[in-house]
Each structure stands twice: as structure tokens, then as C-alpha cells.
PDB file of N, CA and C in Angstrom:
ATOM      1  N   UNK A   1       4.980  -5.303  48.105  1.00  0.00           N
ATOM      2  CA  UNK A   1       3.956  -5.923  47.281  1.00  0.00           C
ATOM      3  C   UNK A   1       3.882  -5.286  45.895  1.00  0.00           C
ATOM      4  N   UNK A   2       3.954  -4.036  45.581  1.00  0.00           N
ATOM      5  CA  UNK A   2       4.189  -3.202  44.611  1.00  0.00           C
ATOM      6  C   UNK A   2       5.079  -3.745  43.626  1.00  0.00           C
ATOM      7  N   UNK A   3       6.545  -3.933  44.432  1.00  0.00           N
ATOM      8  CA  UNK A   3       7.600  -4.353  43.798  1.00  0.00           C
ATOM      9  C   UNK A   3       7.285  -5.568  42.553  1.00  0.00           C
ATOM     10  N   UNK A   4       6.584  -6.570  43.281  1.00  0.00           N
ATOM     11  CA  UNK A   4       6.183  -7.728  42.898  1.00  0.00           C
ATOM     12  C   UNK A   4       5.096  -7.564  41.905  1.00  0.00           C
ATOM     13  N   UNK A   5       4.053  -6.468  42.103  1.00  0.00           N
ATOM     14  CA  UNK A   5       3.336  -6.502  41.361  1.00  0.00           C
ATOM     15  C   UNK A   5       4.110  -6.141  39.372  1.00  0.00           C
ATOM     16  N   UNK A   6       4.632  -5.175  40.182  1.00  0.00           N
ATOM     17  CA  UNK A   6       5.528  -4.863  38.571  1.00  0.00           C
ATOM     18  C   UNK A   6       6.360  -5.511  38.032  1.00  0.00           C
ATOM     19  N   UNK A   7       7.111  -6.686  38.803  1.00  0.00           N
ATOM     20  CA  UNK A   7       7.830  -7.540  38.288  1.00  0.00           C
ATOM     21  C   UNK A   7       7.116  -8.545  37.370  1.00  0.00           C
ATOM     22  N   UNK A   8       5.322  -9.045  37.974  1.00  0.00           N
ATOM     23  CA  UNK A   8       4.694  -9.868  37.076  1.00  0.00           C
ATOM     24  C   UNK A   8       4.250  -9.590  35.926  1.00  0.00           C
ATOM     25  N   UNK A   9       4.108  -7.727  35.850  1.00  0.00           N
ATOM     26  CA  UNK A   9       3.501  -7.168  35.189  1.00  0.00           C
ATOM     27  C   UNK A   9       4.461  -7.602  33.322  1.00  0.00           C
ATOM     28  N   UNK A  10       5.725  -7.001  34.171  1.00  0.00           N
ATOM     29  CA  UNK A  10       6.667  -7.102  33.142  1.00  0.00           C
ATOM     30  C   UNK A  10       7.076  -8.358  32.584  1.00  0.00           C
ATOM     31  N   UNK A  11       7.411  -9.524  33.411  1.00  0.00           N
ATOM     32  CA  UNK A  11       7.323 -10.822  32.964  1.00  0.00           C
ATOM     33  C   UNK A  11       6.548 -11.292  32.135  1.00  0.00           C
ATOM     34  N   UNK A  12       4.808 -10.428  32.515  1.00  0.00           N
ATOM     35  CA  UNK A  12       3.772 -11.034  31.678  1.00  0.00           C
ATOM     36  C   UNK A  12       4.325 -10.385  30.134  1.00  0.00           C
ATOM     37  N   UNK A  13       4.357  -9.525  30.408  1.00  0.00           N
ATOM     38  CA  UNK A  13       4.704  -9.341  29.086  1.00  0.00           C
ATOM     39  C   UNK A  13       5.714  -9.002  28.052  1.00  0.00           C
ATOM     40  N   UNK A  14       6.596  -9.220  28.615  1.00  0.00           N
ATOM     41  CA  UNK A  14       8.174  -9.875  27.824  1.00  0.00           C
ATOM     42  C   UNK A  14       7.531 -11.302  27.378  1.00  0.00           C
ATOM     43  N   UNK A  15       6.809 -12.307  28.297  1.00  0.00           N
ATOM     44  CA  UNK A  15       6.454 -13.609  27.737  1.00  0.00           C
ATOM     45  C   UNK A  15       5.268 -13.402  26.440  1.00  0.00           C
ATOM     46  N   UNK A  16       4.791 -12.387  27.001  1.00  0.00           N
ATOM     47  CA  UNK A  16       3.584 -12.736  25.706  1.00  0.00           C
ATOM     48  C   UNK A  16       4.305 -12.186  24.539  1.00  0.00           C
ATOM     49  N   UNK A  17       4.861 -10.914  24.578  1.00  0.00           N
ATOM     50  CA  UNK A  17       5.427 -10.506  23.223  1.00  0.00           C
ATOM     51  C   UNK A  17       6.521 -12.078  22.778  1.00  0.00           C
ATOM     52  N   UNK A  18       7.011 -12.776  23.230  1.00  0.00           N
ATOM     53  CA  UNK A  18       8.019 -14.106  23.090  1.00  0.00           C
ATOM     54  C   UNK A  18       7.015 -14.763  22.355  1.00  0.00           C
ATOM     55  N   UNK A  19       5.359 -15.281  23.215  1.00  0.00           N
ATOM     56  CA  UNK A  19       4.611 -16.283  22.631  1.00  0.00           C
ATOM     57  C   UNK A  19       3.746 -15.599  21.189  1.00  0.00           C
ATOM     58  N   UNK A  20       3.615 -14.443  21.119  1.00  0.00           N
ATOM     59  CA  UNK A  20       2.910 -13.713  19.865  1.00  0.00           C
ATOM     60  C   UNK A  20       3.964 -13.976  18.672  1.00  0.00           C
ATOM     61  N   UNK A  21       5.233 -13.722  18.567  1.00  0.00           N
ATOM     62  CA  UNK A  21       6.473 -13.900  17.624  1.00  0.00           C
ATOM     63  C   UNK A  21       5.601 -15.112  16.980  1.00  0.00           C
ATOM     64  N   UNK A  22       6.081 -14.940  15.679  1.00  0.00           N
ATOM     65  CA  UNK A  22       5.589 -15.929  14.847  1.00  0.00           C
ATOM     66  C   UNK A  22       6.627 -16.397  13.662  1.00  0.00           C
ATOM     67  N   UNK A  23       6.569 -16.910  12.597  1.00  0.00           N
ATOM     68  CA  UNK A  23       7.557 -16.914  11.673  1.00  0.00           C
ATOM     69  C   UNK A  23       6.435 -16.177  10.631  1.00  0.00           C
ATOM     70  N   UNK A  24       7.103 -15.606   9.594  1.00  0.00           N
ATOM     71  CA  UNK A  24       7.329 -14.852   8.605  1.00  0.00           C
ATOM     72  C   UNK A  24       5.999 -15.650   7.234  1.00  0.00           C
ATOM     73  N   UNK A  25       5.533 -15.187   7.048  1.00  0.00           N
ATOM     74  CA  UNK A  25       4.632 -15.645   5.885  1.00  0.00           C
ATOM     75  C   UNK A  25       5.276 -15.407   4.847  1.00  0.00           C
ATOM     76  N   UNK A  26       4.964 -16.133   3.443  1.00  0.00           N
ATOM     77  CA  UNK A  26       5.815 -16.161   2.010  1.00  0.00           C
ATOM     78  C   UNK A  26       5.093 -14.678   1.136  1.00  0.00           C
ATOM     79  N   UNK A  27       4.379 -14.080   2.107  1.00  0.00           N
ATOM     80  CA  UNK A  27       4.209 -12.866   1.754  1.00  0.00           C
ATOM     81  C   UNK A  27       5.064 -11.929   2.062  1.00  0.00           C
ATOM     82  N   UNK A  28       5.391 -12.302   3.613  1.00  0.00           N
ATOM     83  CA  UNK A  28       6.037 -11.256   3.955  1.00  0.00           C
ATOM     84  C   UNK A  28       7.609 -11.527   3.573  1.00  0.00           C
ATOM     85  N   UNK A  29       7.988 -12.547   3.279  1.00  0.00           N
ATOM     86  CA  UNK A  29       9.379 -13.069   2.522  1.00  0.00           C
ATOM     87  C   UNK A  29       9.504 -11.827   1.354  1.00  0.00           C
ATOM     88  N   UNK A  30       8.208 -12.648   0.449  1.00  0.00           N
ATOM     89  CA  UNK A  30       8.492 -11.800  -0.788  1.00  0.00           C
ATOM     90  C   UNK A  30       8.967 -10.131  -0.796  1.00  0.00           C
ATOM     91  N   UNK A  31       8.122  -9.702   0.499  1.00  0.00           N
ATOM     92  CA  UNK A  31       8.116  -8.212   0.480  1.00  0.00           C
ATOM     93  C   UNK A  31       9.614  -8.011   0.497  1.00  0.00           C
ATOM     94  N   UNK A  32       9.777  -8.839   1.557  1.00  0.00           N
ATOM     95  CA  UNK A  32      11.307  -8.333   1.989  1.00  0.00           C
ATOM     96  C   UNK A  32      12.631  -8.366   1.098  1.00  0.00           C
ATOM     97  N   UNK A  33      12.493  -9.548   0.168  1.00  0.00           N
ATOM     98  CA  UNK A  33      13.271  -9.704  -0.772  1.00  0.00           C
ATOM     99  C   UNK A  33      12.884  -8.938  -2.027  1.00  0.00           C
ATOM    100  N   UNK A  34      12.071  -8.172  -2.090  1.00  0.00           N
ATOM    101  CA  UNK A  34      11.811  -7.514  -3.700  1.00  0.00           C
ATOM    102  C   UNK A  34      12.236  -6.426  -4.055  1.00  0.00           C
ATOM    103  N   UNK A  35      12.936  -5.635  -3.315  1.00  0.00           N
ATOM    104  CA  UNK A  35      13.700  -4.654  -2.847  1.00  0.00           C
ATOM    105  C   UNK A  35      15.150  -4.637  -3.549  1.00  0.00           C
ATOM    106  N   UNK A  36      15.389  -6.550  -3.565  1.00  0.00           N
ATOM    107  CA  UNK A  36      16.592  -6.889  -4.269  1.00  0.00           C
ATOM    108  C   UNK A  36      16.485  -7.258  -5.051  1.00  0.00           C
ATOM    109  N   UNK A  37      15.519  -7.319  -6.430  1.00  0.00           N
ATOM    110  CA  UNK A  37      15.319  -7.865  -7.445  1.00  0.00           C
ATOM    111  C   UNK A  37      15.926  -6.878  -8.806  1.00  0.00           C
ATOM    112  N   UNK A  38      16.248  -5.764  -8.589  1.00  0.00           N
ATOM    113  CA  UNK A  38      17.332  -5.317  -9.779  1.00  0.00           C
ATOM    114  C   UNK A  38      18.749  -6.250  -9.445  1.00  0.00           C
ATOM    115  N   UNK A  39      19.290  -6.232  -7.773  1.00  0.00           N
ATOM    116  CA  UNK A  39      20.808  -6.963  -7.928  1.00  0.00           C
ATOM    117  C   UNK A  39      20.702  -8.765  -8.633  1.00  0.00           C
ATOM    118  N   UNK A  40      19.258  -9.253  -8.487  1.00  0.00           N
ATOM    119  CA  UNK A  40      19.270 -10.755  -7.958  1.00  0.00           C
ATOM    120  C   UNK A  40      19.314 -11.065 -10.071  1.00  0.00           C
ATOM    121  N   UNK A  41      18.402  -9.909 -10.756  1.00  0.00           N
ATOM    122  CA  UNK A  41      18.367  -9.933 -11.696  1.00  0.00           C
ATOM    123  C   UNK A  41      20.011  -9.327 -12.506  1.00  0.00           C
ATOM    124  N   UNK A  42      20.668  -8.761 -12.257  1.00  0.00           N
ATOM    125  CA  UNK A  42      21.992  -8.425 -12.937  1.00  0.00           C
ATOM    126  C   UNK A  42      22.012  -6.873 -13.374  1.00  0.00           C
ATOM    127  N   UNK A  43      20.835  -6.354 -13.121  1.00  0.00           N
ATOM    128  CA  UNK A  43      20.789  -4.896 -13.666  1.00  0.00           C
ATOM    129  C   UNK A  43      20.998  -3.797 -12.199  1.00  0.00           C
ATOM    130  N   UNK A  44      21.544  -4.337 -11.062  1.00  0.00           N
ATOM    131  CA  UNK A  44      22.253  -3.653 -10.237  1.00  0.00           C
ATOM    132  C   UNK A  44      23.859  -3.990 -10.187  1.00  0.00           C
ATOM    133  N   UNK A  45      24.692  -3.185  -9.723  1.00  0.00           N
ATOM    134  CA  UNK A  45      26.317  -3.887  -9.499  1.00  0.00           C
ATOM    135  C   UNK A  45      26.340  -4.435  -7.909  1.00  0.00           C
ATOM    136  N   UNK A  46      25.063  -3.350  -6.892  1.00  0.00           N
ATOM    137  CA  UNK A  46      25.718  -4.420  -5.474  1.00  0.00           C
ATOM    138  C   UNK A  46      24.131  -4.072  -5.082  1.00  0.00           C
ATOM    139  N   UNK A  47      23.675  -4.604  -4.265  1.00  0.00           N
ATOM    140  CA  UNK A  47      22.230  -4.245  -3.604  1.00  0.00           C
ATOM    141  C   UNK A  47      22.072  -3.277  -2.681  1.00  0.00           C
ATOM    142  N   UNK A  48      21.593  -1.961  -2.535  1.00  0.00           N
ATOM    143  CA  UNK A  48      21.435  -1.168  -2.196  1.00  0.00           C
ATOM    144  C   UNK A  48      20.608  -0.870  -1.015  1.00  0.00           C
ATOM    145  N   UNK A  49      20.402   0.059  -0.272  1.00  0.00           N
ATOM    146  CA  UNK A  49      19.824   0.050   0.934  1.00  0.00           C
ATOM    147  C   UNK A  49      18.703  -0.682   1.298  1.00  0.00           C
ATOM    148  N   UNK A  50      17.373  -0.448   0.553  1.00  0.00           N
ATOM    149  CA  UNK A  50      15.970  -1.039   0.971  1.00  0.00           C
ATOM    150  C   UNK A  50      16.601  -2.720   0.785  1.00  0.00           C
ATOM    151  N   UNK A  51      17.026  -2.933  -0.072  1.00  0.00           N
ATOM    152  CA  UNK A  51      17.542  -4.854  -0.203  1.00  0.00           C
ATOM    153  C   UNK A  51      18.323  -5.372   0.822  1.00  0.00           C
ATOM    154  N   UNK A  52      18.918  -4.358   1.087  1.00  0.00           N
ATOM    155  CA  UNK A  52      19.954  -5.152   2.469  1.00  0.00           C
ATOM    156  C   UNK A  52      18.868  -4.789   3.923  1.00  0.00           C
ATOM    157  N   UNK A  53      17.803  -3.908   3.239  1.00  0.00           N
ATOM    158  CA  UNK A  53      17.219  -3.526   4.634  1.00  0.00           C
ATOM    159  C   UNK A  53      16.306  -4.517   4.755  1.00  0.00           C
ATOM    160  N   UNK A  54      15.891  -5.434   3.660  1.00  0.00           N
ATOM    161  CA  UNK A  54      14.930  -6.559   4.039  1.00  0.00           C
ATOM    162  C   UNK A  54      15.427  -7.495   3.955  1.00  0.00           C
ATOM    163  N   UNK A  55      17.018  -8.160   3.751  1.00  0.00           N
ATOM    164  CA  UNK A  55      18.065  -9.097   4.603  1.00  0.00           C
ATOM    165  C   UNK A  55      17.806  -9.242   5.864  1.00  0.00           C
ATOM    166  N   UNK A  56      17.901  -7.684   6.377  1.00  0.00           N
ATOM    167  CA  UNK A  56      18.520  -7.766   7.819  1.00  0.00           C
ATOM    168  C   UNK A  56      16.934  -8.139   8.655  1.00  0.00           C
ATOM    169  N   UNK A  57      15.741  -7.309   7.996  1.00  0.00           N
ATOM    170  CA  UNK A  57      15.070  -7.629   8.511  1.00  0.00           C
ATOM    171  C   UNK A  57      14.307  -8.953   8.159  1.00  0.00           C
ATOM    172  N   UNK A  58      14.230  -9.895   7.199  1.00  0.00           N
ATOM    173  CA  UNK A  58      14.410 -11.465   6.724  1.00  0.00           C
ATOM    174  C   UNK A  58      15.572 -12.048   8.381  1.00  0.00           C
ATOM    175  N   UNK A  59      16.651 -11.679   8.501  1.00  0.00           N
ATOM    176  CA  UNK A  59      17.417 -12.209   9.234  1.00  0.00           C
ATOM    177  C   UNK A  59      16.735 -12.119  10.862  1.00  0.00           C
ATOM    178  N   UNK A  60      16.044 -10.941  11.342  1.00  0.00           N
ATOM    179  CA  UNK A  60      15.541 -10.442  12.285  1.00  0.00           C
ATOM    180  C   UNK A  60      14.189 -12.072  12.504  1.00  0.00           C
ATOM    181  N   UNK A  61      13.579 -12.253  11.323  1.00  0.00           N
ATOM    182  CA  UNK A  61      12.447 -13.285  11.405  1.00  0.00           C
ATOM    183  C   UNK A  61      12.630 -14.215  11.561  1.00  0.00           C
ATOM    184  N   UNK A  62      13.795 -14.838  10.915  1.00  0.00           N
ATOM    185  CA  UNK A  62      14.651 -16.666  10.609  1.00  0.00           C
ATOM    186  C   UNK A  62      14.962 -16.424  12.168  1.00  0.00           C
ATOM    187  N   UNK A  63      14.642 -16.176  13.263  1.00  0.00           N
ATOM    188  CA  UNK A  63      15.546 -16.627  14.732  1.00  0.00           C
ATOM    189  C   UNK A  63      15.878 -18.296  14.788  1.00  0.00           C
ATOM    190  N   UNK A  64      14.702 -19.256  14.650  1.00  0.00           N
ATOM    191  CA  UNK A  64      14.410 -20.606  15.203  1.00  0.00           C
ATOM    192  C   UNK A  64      14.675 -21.471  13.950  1.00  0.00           C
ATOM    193  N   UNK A  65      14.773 -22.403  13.984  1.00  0.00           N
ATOM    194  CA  UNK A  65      15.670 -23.554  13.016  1.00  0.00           C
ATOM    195  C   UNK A  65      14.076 -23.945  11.970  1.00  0.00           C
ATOM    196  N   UNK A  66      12.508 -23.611  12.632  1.00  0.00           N
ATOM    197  CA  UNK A  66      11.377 -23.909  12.210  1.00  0.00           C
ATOM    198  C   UNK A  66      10.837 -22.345  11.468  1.00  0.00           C
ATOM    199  N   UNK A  67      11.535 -21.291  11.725  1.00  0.00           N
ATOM    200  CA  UNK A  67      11.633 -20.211  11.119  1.00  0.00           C
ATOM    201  C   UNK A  67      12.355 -20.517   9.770  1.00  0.00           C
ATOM    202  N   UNK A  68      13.544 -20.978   9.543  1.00  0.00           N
ATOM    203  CA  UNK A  68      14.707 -20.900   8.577  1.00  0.00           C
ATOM    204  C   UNK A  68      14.142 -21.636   7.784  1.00  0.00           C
ATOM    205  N   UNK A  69      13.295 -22.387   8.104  1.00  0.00           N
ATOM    206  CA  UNK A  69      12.725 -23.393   7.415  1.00  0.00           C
ATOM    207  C   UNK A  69      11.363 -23.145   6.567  1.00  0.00           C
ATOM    208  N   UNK A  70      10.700 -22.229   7.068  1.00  0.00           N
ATOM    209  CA  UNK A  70       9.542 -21.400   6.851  1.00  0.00           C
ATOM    210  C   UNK A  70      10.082 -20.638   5.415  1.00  0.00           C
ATOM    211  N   UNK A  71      11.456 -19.522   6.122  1.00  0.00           N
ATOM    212  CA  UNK A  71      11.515 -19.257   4.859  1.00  0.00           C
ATOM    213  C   UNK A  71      12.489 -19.589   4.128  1.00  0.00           C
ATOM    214  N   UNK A  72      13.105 -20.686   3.918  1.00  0.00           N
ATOM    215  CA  UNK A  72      14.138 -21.371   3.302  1.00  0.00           C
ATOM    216  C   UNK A  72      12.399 -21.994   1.957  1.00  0.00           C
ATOM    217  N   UNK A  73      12.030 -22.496   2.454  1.00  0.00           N
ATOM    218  CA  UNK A  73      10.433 -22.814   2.092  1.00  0.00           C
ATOM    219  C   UNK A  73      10.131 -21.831   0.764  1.00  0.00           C
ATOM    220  N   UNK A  74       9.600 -20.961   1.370  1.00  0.00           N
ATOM    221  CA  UNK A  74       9.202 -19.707   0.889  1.00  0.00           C
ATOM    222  C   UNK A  74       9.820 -19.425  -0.443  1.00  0.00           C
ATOM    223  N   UNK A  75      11.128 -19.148  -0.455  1.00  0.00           N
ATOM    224  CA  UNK A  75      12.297 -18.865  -1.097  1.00  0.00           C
ATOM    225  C   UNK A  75      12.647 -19.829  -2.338  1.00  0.00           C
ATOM    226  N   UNK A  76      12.129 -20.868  -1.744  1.00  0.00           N
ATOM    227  CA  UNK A  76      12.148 -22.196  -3.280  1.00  0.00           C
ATOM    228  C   UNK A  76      10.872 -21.612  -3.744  1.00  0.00           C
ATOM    229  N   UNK A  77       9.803 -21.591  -3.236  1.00  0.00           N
ATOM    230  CA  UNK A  77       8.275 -21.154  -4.008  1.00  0.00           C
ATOM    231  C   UNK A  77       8.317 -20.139  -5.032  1.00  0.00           C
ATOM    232  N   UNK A  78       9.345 -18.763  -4.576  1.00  0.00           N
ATOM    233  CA  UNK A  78       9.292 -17.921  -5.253  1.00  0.00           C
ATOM    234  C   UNK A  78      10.337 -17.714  -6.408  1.00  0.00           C
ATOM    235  N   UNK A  79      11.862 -18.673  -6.219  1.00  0.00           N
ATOM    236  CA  UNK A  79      12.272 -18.593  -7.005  1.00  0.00           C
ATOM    237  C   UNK A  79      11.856 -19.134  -8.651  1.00  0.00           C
ATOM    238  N   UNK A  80      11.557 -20.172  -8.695  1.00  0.00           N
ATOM    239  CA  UNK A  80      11.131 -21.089  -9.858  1.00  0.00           C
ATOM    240  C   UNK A  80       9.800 -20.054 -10.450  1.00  0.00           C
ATOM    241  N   UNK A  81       9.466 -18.882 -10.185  1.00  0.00           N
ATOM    242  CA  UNK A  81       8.474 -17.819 -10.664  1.00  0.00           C
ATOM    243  C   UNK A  81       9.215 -16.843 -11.191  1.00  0.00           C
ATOM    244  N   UNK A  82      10.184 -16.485 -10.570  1.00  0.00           N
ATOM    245  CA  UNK A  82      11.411 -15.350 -11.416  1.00  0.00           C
ATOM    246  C   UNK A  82      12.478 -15.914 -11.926  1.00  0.00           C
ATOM    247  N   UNK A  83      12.635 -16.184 -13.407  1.00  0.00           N
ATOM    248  CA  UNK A  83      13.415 -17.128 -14.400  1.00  0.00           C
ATOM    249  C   UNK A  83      14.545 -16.255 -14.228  1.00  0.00           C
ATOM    250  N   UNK A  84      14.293 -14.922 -14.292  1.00  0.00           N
ATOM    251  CA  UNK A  84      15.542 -13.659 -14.916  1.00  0.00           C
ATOM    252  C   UNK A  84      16.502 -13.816 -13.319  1.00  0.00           C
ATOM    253  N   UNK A  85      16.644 -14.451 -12.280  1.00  0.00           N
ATOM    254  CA  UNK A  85      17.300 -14.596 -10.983  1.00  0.00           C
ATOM    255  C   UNK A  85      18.567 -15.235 -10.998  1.00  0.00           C
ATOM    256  N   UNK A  86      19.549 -14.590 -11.514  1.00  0.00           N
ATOM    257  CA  UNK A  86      20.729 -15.235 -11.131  1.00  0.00           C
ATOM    258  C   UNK A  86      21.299 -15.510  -9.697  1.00  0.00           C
ATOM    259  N   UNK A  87      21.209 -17.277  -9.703  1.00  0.00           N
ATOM    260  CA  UNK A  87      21.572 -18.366  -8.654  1.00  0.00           C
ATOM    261  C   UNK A  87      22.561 -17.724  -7.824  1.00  0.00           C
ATOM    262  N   UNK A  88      23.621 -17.361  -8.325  1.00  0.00           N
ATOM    263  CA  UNK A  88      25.052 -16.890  -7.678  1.00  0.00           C
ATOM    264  C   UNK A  88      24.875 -15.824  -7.081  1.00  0.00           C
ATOM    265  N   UNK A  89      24.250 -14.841  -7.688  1.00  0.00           N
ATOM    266  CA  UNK A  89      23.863 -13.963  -6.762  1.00  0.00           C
ATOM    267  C   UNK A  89      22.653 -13.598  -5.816  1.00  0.00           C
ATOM    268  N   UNK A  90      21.708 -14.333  -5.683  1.00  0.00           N
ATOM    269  CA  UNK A  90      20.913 -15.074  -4.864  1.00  0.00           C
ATOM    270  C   UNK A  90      21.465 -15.745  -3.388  1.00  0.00           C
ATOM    271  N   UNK A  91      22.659 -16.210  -4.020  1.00  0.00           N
ATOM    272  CA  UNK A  91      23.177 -17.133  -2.933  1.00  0.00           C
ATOM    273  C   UNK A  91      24.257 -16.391  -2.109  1.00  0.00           C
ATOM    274  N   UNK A  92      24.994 -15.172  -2.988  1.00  0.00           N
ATOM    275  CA  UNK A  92      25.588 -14.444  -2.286  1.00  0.00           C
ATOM    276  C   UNK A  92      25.223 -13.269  -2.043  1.00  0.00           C
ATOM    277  N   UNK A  93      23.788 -12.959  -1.947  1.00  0.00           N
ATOM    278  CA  UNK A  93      22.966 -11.804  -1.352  1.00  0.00           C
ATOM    279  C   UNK A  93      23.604 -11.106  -0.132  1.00  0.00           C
ATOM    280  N   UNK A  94      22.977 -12.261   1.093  1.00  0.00           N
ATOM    281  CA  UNK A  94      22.974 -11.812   2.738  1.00  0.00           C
ATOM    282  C   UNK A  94      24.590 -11.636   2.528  1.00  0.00           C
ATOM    283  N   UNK A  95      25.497 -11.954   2.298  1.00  0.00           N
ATOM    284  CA  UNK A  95      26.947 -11.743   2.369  1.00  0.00           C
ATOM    285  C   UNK A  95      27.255 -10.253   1.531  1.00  0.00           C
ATOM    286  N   UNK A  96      26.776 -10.649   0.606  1.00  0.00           N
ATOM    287  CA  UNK A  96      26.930  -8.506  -0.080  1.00  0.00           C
ATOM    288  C   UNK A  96      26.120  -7.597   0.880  1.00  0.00           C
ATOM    289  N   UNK A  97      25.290  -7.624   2.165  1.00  0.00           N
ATOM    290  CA  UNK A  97      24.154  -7.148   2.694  1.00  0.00           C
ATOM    291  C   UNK A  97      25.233  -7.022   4.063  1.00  0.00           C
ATOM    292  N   UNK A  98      26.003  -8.290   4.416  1.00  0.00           N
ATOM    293  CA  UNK A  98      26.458  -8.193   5.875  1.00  0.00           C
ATOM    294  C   UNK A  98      26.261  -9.080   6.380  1.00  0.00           C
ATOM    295  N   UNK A  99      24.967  -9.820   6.255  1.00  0.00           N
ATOM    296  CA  UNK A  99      23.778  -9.985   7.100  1.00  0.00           C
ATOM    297  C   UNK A  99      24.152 -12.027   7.177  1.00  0.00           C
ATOM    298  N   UNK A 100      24.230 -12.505   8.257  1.00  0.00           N
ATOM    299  CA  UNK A 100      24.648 -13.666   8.469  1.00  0.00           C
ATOM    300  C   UNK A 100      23.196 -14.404   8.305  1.00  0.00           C
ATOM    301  N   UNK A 101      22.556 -14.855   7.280  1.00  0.00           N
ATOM    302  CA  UNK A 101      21.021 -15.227   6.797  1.00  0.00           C
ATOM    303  C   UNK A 101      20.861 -16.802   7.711  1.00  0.00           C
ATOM    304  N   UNK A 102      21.499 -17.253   7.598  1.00  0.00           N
ATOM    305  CA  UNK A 102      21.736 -19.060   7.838  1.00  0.00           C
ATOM    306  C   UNK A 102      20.242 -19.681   7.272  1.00  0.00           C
ATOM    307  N   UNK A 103      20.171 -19.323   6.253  1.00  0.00           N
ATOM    308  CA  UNK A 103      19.121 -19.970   5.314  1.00  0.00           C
ATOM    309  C   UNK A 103      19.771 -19.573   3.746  1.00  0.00           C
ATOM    310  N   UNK A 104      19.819 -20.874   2.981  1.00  0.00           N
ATOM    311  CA  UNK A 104      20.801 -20.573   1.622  1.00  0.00           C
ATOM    312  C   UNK A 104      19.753 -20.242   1.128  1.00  0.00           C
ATOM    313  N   UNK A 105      20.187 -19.150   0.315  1.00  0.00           N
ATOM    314  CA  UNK A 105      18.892 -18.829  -1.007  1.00  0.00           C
ATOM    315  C   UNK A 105      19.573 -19.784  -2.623  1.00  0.00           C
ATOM    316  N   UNK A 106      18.657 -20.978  -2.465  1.00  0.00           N
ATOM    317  CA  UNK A 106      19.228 -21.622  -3.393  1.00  0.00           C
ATOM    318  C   UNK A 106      17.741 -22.394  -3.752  1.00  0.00           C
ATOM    319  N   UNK A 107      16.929 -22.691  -4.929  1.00  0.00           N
ATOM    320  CA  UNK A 107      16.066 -23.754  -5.358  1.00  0.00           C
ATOM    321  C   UNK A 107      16.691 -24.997  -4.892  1.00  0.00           C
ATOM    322  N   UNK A 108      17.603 -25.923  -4.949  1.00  0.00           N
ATOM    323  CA  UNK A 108      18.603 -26.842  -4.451  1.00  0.00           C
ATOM    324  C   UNK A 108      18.408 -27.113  -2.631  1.00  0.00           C
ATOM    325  N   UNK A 109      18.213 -26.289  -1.840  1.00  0.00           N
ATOM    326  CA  UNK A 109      18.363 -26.261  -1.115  1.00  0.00           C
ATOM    327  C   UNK A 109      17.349 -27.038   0.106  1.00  0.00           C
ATOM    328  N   UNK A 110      17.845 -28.029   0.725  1.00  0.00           N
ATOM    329  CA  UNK A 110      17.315 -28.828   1.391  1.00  0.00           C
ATOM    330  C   UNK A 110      16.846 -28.420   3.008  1.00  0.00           C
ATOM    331  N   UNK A 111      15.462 -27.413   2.941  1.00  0.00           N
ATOM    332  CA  UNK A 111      14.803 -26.898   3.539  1.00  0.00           C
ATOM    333  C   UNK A 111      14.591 -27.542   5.361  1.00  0.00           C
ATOM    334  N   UNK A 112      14.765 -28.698   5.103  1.00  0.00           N
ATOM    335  CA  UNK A 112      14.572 -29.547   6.709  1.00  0.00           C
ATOM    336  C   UNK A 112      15.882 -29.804   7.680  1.00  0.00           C
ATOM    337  N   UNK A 113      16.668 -29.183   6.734  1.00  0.00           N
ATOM    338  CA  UNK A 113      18.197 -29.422   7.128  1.00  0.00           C
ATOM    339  C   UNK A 113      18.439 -28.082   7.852  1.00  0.00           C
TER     340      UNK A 113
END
């Protein structure tokens, strides 16, 4: 009976930590990406630790196709606010980082897709 009891115990909550997960607010986007705003602007040569460290953790949030979308979202909001953002390197961020994003960082970019 024991056995069982700890098996529900743990189920319960592997499921709740699953149902608490949420997607990412355009706050917490921003945080994560501002880290890279010397490379995104041209006054870095490659993006450096804290920037690739909020890729990976940006990448950690995008799990679900309604996530990517959240912050694919996000990511148009904030670009059209920072003029000094070169596109190209925006877009080839998560790839200088490692980090497989599957959300384009592009204004262009067709968010429902």
C-alpha cells in the first residue's frame, strides 16, 4: 500500500509541475534577449555568455507550437522599438548561441505558422 501511496504521490506531482508550466511573458522574452543587445546591435563580434544563456533558456520556454508563438509574438513587439537591431543578426542569433530556437527572430515573421 505504501508502494502505491508514493507512486501517486509522485505522479501528482510530475503532473502538476507539467500543468503549472506556462509560456513565457514579453517580459520575460525581453529579459532574456537583452543580454544580446551589444551583438544584435553590431558593437559585439559574436554574443557572449549571458546572450547565449538567455537563447538557451528562451529555447527551454518555446517547448509547444502555442509557446513559439507567444514568443515569436513578443519578438515582433520588441523589435520595431530597437531601430539600432541588425535583422541578419537577429536572425542568426540562436545559431551563433548553438541553440536550435524554432522561432525566427524576424519582424517579417508569420507568428501562427
Amino acid at each position: 500500500m505504501a508502494r502505491y501511496l508514493v507512486l501517486f504521490l509522485l505522479f501528482s506531482a510530475a503532473w502538476e509541475s507539467v500543468s503549472a508550466r506556462r509560456a513565457p511573458s514579453c517580459r520575460d522574452v525581453a529579459q532574456m534577449i537583452s543580454p544580446c543587445m551589444a551583438y544584435l546591435e553590431g558593437r559585439a563580434m559574436v554574443p557572449y555568455g549571458p546572450c547565449c544563456g538567455g537563447m538557451a533558456a528562451l529555447n527551454r520556454t518555446a517547448l509547444t507550437g502555442p509557446d513559439r508563438a507567444t514568443v515569436c509574438g513578443c519578438l515582433k513587439g520588441i523589435a520595431p522599438r530597437l531601430p539600432l537591431i541588425n535583422l541578419t543578426r537577429a536572425a542568426d542569433l540562436p545559431r551563433a548561441c548553438g541553440v536550435s530556437l524554432n522561432v525566427i527572430i524576424s519582424p517579417s515573421d508569420d507568428c501562427n505558422r
